[in-house]
C-alpha atoms as a PDB file:
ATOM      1  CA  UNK A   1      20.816  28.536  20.676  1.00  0.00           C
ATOM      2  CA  UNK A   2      21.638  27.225  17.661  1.00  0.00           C
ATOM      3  CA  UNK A   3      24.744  29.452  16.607  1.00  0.00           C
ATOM      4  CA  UNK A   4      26.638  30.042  19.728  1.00  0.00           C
ATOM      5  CA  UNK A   5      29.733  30.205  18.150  1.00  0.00           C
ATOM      6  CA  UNK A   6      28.499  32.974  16.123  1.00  0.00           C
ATOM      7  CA  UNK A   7      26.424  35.357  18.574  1.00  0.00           C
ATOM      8  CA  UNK A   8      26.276  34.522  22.024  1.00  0.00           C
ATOM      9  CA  UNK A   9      23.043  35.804  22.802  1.00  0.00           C
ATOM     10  CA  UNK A  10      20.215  34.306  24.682  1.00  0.00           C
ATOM     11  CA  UNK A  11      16.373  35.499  25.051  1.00  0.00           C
ATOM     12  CA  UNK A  12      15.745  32.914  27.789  1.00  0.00           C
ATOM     13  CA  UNK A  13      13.065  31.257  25.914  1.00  0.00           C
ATOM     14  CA  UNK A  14      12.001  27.992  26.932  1.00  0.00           C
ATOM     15  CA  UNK A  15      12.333  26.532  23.202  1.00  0.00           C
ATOM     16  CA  UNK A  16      10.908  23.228  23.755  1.00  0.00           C
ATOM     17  CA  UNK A  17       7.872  24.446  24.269  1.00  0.00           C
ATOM     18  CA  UNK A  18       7.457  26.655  21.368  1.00  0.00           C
ATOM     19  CA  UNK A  19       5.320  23.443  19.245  1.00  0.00           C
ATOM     20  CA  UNK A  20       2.644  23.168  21.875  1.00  0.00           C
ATOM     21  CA  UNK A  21       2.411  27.016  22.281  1.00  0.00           C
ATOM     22  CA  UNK A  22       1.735  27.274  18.460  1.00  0.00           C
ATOM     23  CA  UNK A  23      -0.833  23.911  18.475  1.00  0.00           C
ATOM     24  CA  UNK A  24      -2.345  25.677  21.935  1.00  0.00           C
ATOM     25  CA  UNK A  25      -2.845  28.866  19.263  1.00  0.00           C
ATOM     26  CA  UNK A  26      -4.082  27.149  16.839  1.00  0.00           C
ATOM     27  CA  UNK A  27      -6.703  25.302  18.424  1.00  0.00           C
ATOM     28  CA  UNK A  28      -7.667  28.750  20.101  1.00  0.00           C
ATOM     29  CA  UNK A  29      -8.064  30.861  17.244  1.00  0.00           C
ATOM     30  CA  UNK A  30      -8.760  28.926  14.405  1.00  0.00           C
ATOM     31  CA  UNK A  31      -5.900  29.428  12.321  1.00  0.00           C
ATOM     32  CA  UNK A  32      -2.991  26.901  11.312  1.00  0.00           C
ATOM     33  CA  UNK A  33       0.879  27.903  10.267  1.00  0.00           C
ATOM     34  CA  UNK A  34       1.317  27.466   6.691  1.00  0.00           C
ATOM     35  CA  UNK A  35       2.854  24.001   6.209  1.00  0.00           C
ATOM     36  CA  UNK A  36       6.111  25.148   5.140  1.00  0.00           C
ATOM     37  CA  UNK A  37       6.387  27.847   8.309  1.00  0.00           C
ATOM     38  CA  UNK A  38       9.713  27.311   9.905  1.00  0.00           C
ATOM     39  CA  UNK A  39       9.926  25.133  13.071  1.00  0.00           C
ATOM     40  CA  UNK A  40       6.407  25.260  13.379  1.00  0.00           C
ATOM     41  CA  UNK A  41       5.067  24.163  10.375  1.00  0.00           C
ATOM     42  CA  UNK A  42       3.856  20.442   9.489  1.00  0.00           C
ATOM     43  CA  UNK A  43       6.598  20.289   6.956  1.00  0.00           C
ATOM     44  CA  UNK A  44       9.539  21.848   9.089  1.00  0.00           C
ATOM     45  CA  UNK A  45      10.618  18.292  10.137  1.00  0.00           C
ATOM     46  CA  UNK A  46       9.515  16.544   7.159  1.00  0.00           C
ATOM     47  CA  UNK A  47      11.885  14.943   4.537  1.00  0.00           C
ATOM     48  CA  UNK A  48      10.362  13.056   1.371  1.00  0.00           C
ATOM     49  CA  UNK A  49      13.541  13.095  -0.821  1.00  0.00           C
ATOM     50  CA  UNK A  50      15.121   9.471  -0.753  1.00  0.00           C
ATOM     51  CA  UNK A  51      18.702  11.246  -0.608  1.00  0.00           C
ATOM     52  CA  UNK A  52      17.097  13.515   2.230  1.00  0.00           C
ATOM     53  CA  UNK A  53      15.883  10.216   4.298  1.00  0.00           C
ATOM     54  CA  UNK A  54      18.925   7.982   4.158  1.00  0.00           C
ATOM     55  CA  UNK A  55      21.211  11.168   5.031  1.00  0.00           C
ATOM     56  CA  UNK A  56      18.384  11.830   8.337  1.00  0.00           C
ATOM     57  CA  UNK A  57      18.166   8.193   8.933  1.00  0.00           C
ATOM     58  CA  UNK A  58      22.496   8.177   9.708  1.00  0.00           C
ATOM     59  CA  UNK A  59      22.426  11.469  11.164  1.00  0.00           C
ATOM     60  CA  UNK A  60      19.990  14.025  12.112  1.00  0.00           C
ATOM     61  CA  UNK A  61      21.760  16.853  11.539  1.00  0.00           C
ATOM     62  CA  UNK A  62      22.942  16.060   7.886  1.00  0.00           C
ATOM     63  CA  UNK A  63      19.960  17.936   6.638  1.00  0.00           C
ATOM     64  CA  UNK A  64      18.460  19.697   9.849  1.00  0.00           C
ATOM     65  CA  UNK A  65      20.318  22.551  11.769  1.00  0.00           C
ATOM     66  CA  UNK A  66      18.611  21.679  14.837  1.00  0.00           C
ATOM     67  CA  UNK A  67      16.899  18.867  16.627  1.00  0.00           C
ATOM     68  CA  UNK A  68      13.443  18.803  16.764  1.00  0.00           C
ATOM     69  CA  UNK A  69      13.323  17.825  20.179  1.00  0.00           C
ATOM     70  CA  UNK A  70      14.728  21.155  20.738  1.00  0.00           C
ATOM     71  CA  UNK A  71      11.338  23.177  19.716  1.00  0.00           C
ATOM     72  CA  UNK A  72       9.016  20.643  21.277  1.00  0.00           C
ATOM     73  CA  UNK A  73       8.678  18.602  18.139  1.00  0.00           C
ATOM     74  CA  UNK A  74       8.286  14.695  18.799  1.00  0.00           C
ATOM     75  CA  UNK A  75      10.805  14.218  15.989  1.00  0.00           C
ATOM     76  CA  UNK A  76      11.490  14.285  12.543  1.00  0.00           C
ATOM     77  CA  UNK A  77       9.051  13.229  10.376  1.00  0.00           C
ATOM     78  CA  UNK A  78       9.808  10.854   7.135  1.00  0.00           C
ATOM     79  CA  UNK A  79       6.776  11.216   4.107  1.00  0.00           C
ATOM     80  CA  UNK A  80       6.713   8.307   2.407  1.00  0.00           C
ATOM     81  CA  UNK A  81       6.324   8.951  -1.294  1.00  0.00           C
ATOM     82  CA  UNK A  82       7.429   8.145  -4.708  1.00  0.00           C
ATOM     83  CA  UNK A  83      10.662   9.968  -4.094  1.00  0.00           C
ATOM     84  CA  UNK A  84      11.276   7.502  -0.915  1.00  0.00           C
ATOM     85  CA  UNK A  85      14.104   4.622  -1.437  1.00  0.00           C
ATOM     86  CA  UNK A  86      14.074   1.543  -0.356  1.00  0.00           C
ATOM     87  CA  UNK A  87      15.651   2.106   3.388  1.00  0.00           C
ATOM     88  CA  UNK A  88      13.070   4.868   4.329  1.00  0.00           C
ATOM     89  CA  UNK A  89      10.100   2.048   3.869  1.00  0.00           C
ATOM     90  CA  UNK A  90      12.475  -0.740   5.213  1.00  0.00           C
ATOM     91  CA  UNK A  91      12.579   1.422   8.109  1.00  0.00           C
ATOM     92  CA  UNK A  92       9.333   2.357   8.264  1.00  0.00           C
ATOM     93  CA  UNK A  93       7.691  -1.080   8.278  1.00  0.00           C
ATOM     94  CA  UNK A  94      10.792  -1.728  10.945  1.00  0.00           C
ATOM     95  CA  UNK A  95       9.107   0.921  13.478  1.00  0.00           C
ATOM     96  CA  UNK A  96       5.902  -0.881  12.609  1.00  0.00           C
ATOM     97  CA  UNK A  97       7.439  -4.108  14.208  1.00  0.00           C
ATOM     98  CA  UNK A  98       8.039  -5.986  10.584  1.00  0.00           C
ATOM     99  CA  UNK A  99      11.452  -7.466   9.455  1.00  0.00           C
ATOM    100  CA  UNK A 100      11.470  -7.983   5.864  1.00  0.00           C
ATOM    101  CA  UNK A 101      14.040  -9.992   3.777  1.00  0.00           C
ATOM    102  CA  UNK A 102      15.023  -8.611   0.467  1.00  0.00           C
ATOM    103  CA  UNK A 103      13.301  -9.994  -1.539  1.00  0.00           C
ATOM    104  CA  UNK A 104      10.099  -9.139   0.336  1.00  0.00           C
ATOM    105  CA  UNK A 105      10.793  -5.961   0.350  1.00  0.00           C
ATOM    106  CA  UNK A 106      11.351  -5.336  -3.367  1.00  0.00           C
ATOM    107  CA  UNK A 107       8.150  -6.905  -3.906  1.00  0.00           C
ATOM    108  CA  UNK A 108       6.647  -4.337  -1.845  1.00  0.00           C
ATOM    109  CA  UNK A 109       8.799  -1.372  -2.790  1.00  0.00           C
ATOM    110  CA  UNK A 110       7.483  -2.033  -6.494  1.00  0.00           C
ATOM    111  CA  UNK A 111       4.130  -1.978  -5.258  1.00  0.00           C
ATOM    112  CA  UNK A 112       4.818   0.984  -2.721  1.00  0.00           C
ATOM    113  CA  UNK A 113       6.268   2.584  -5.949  1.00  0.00           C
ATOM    114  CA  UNK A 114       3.040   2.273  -8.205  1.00  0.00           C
ATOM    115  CA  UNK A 115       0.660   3.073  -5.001  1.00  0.00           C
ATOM    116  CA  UNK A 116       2.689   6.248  -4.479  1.00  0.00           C
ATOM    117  CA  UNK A 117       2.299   7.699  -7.825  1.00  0.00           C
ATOM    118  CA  UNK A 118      -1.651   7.845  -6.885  1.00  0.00           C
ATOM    119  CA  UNK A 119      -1.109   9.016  -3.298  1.00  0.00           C
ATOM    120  CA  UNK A 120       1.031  11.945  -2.237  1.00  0.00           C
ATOM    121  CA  UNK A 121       1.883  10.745   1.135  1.00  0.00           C
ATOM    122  CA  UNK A 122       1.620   6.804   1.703  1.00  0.00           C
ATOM    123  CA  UNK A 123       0.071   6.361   5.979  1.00  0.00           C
ATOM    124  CA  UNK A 124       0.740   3.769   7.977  1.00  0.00           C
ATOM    125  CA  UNK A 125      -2.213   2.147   7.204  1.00  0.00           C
ATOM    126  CA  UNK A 126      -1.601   2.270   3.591  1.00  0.00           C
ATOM    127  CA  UNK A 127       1.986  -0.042   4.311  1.00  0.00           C
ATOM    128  CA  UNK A 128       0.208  -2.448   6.351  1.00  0.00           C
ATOM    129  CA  UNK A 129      -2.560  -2.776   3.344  1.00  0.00           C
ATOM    130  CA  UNK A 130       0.319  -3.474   1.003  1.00  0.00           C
ATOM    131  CA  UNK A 131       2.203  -5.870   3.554  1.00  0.00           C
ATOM    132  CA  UNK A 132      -0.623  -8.329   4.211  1.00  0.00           C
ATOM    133  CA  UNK A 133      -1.671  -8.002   0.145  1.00  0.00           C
ATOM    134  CA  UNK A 134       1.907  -8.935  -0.807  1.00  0.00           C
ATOM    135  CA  UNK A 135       2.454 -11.680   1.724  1.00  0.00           C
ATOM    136  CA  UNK A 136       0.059 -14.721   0.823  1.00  0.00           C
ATOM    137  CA  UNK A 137       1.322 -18.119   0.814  1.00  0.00           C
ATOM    138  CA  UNK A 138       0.129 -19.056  -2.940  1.00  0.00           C
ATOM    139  CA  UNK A 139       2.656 -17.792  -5.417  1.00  0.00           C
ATOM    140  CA  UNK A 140       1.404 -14.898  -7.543  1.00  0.00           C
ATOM    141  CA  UNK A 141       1.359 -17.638 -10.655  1.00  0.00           C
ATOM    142  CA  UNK A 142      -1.674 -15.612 -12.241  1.00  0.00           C
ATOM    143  CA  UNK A 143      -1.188 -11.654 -12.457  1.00  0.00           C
ATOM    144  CA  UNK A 144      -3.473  -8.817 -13.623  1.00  0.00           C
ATOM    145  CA  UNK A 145      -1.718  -6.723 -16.103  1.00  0.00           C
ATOM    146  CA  UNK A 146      -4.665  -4.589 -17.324  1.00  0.00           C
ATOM    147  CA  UNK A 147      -7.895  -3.223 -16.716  1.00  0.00           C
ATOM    148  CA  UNK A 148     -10.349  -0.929 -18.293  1.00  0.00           C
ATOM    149  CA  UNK A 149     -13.790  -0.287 -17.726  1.00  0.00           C
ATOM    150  CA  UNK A 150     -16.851   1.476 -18.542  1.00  0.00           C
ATOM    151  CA  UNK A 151     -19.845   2.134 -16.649  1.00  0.00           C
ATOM    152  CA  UNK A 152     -22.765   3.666 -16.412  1.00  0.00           C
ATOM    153  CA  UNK A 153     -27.026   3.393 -15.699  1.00  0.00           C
ATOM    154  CA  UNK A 154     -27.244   0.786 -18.262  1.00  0.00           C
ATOM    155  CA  UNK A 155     -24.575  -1.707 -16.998  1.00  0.00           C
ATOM    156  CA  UNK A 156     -21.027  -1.872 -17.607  1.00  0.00           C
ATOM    157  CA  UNK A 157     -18.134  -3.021 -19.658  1.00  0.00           C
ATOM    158  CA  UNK A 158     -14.570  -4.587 -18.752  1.00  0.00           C
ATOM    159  CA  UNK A 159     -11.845  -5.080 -20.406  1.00  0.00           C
ATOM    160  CA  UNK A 160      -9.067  -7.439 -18.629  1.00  0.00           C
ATOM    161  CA  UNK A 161      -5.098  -8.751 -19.555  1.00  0.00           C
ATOM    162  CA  UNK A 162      -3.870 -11.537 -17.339  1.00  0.00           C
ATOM    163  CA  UNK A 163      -0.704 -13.909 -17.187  1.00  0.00           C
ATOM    164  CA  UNK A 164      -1.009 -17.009 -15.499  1.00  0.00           C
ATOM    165  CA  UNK A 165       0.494 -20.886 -15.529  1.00  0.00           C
ATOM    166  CA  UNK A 166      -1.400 -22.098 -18.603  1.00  0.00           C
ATOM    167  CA  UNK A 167      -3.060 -18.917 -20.239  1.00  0.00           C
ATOM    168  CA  UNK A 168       0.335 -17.446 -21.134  1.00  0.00           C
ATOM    169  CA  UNK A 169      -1.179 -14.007 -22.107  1.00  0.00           C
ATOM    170  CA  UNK A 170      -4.604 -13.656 -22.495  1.00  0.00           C
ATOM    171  CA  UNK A 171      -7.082 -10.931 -22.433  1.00  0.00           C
ATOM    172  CA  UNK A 172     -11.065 -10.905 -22.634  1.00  0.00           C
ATOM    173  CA  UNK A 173     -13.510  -8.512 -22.695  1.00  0.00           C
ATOM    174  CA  UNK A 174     -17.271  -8.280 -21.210  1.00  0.00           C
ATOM    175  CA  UNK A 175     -20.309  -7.368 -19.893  1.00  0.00           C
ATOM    176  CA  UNK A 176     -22.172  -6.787 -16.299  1.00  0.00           C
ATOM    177  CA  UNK A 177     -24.966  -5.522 -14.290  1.00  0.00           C
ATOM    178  CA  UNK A 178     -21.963  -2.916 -13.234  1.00  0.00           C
ATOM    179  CA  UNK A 179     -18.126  -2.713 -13.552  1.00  0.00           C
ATOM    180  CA  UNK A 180     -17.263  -5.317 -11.142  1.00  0.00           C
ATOM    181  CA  UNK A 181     -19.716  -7.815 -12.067  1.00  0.00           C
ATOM    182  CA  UNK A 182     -18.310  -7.231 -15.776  1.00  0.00           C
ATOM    183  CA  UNK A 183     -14.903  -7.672 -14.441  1.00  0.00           C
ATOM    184  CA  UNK A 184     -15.441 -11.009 -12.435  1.00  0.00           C
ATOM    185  CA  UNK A 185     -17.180 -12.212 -16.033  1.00  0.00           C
ATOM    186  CA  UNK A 186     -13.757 -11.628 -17.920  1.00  0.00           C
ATOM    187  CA  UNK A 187     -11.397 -13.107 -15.736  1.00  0.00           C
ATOM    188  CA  UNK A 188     -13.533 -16.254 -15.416  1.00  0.00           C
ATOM    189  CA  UNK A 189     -13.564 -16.079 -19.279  1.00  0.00           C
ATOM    190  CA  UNK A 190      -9.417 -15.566 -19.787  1.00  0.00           C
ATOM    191  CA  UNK A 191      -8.868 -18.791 -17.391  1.00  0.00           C
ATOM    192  CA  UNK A 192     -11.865 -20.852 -18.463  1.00  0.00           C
ATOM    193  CA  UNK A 193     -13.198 -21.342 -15.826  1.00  0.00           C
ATOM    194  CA  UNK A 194     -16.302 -20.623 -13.397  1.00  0.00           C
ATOM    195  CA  UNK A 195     -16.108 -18.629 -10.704  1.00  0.00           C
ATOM    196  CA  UNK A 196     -18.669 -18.201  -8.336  1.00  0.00           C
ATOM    197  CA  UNK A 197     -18.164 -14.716  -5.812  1.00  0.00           C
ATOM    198  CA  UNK A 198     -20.450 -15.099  -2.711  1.00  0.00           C
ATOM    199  CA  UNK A 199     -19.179 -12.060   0.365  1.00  0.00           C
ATOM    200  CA  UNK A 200     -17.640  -9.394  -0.901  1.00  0.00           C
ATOM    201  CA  UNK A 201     -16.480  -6.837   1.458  1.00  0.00           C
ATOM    202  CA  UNK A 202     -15.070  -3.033   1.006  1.00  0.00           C
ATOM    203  CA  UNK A 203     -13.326  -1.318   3.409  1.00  0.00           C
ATOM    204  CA  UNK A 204     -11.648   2.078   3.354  1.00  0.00           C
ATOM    205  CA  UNK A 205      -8.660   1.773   5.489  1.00  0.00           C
ATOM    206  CA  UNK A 206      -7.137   5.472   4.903  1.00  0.00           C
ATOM    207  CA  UNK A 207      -9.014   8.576   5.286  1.00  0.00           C
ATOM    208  CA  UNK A 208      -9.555  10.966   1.863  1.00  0.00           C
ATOM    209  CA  UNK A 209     -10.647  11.369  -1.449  1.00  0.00           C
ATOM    210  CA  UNK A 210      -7.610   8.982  -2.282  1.00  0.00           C
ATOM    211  CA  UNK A 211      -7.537   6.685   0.277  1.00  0.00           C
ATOM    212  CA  UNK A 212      -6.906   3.167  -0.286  1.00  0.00           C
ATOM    213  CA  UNK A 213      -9.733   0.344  -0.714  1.00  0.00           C
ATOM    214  CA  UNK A 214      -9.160  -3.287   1.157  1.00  0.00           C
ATOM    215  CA  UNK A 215     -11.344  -5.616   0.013  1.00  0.00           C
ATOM    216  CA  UNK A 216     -12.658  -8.894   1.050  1.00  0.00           C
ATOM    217  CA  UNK A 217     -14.536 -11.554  -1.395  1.00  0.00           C
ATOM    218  CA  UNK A 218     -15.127 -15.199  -1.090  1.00  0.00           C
ATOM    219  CA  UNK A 219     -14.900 -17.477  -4.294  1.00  0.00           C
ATOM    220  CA  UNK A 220     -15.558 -20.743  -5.189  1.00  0.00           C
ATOM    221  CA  UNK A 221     -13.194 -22.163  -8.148  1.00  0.00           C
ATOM    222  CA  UNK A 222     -12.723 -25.794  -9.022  1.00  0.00           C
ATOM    223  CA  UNK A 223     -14.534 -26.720  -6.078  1.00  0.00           C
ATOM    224  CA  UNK A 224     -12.829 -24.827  -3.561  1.00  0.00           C
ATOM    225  CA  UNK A 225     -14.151 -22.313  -1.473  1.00  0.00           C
ATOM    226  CA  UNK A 226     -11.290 -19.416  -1.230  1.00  0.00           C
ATOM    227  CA  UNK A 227     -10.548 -15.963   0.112  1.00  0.00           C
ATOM    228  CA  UNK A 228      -9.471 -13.232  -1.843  1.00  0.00           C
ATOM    229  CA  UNK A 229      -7.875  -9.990  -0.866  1.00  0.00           C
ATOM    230  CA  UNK A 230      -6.810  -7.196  -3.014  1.00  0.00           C
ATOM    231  CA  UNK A 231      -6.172  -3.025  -2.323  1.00  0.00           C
ATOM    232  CA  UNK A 232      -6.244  -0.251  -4.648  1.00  0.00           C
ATOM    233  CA  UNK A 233      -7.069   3.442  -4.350  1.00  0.00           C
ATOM    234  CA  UNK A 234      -9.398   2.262  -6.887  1.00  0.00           C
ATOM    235  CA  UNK A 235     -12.343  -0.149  -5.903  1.00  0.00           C
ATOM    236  CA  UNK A 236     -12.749  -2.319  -9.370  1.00  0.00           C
ATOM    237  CA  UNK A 237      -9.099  -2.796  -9.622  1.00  0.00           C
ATOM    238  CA  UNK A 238      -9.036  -3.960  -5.844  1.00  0.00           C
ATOM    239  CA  UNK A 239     -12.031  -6.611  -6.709  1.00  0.00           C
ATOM    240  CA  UNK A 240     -10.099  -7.858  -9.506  1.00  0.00           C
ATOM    241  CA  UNK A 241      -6.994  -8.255  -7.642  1.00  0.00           C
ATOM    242  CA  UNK A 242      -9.045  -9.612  -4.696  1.00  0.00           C
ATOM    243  CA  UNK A 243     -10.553 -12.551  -7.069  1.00  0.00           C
ATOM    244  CA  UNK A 244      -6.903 -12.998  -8.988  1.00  0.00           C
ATOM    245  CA  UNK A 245      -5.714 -13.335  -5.355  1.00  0.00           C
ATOM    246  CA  UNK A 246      -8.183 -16.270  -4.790  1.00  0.00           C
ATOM    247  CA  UNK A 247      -7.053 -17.618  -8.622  1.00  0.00           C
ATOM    248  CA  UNK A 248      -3.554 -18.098  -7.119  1.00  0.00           C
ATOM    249  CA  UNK A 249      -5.193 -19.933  -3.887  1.00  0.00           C
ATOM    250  CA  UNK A 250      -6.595 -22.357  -5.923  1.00  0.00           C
ATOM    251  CA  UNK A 251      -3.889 -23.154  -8.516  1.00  0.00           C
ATOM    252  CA  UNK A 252      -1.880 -23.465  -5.384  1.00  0.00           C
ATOM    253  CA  UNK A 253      -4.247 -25.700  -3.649  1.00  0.00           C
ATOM    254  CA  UNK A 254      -4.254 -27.798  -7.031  1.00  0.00           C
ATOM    255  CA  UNK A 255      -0.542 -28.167  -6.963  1.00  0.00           C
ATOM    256  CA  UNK A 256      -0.455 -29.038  -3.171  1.00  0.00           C
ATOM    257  CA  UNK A 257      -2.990 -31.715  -4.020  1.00  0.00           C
ATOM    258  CA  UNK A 258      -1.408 -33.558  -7.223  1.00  0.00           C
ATOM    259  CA  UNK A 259       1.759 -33.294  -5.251  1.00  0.00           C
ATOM    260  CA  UNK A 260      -0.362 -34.969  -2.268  1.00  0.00           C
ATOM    261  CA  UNK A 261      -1.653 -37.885  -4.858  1.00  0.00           C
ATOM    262  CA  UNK A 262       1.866 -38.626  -6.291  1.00  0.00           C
ATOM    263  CA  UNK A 263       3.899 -39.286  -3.375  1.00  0.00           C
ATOM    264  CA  UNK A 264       0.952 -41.517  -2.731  1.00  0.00           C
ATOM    265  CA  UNK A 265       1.366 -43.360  -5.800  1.00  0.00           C
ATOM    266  CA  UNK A 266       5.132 -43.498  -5.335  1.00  0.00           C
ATOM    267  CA  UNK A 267       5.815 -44.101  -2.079  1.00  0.00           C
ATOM    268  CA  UNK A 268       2.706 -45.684  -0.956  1.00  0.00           C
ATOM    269  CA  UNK A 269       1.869 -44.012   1.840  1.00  0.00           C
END
């Protein structure tokens, strides 16, 4: 079948349904094909290579000597990983119904980038996380650069690097009932300024021991009650991006106001 020029022989198999006969198999006797077993296997259809995707992506034969449609297989499969390029995951969050401009999407291919060298294979779920992190309408004025922290039964210790509008470069260290808590305390100390955290919510939103944390947190900062949203395959780094997330809100809802208050005082209305 797939080198008639070569041999013309045919075995009268009905190819397309040689997947489902070796899932049907599987689920009978217990036992999976090894990942990389040909035309069968997880990985038969699977390209992670960026070369490998963009060559797939203009024609499916470039790098496959068959269709998968021809074995039963929905299609070919692109893993999203930190050898993907930047037309794999434009494509990718195209099939999820999302049309980013470019500079969108290098914002999220850097942080695609860093989130892939934690996670082998980036989900669906893991894009979307990133997507509606990345696209907030406050500018990212105020930006975690650093975090370290210690913790154990007796409390815990944080030390944190920010740049923002007015703090240039600025880092602080200190205590906490626990690593969060000790995080929230330095950030309030590098922009001078109190923050209270009421709701804080965490929320696993891919499955495994590496899966990535969304979470939720409500602040209050000059005033202002403000939501916060942050994601990280690790939790104290998503609460710290969470409450820098609400930081930008806020310096953002500062500018929107003095630039409220002075075309009041110059144009009178």
């Amino acid at each position: 079948h797939v080198r008639p020029q070569v041999a013309g022989f045919r075995c009268n198999v009905e190819t397309r349904e040689l997947y489902r006969t070796s899932r049907l198999l599987s689920h009978v006797t217990g036992v999976f094909p090894q990942p990389n077993k040909a035309i069968v296997g997880r990985n038969a259809f699977a390209h992670e290579a960026g070369i490998h995707q963009h060559g797939v992506m203009q024609n499916g034969l470039t790098y496959e000597i068959m269709r998968p449609e021809t074995v039963g297989v929905p299609h070919s499969r692109l893993v999203l990983g930190k050898h993907s390029g930047r037309h794999a995951l434009e494509r990718r969050y195209h099939d999820l119904g999302y049309e980013l401009g470019e500079g969108a999407l290098e914002r999220l291919y850097h942080k695609f980038i860093a989130l892939a060298d934690k996670k082998r294979e980036i989900l669906d779920e893991d894009l979307l996380a990133l997507l509606h992190d990345g696209f907030q309408d406050a500018p990212e004025q105020f930006q975690l650069t650093h975090l370290h922290v210690v913790c154990g039964t007796v409390g815990g210790a944080a030390a944190v690097r920010m740049t923002g509008p007015w703090i240039g470069e600025r880092a602080a260290e200190a205590n906490g009932d626990g690593p969060i808590a000790a995080t929230f305390a330095a950030v309030s100390e590098i922009v001078g300024q109190p923050i209270e955290v009421g709701n804080l919510a965490v929320q696993s939103v891919t499955p495994g021991r590496d899966s990535l944390g969304q979470v939720s947190l409500q602040a209050r900062v000059n005033g202002k009650s403000l939501s916060g949203h942050g994601a990280s395959t690790d939790i104290v780094e998503a609460c710290a991006r969470a409450l820098v997330n609400a930081l930008n809100k806020a310096h953002f809802a500062d500018r929107l106001e003095a630039d409220s208050l002075n075309s009041v005082y110059l144009w009178g209305v």
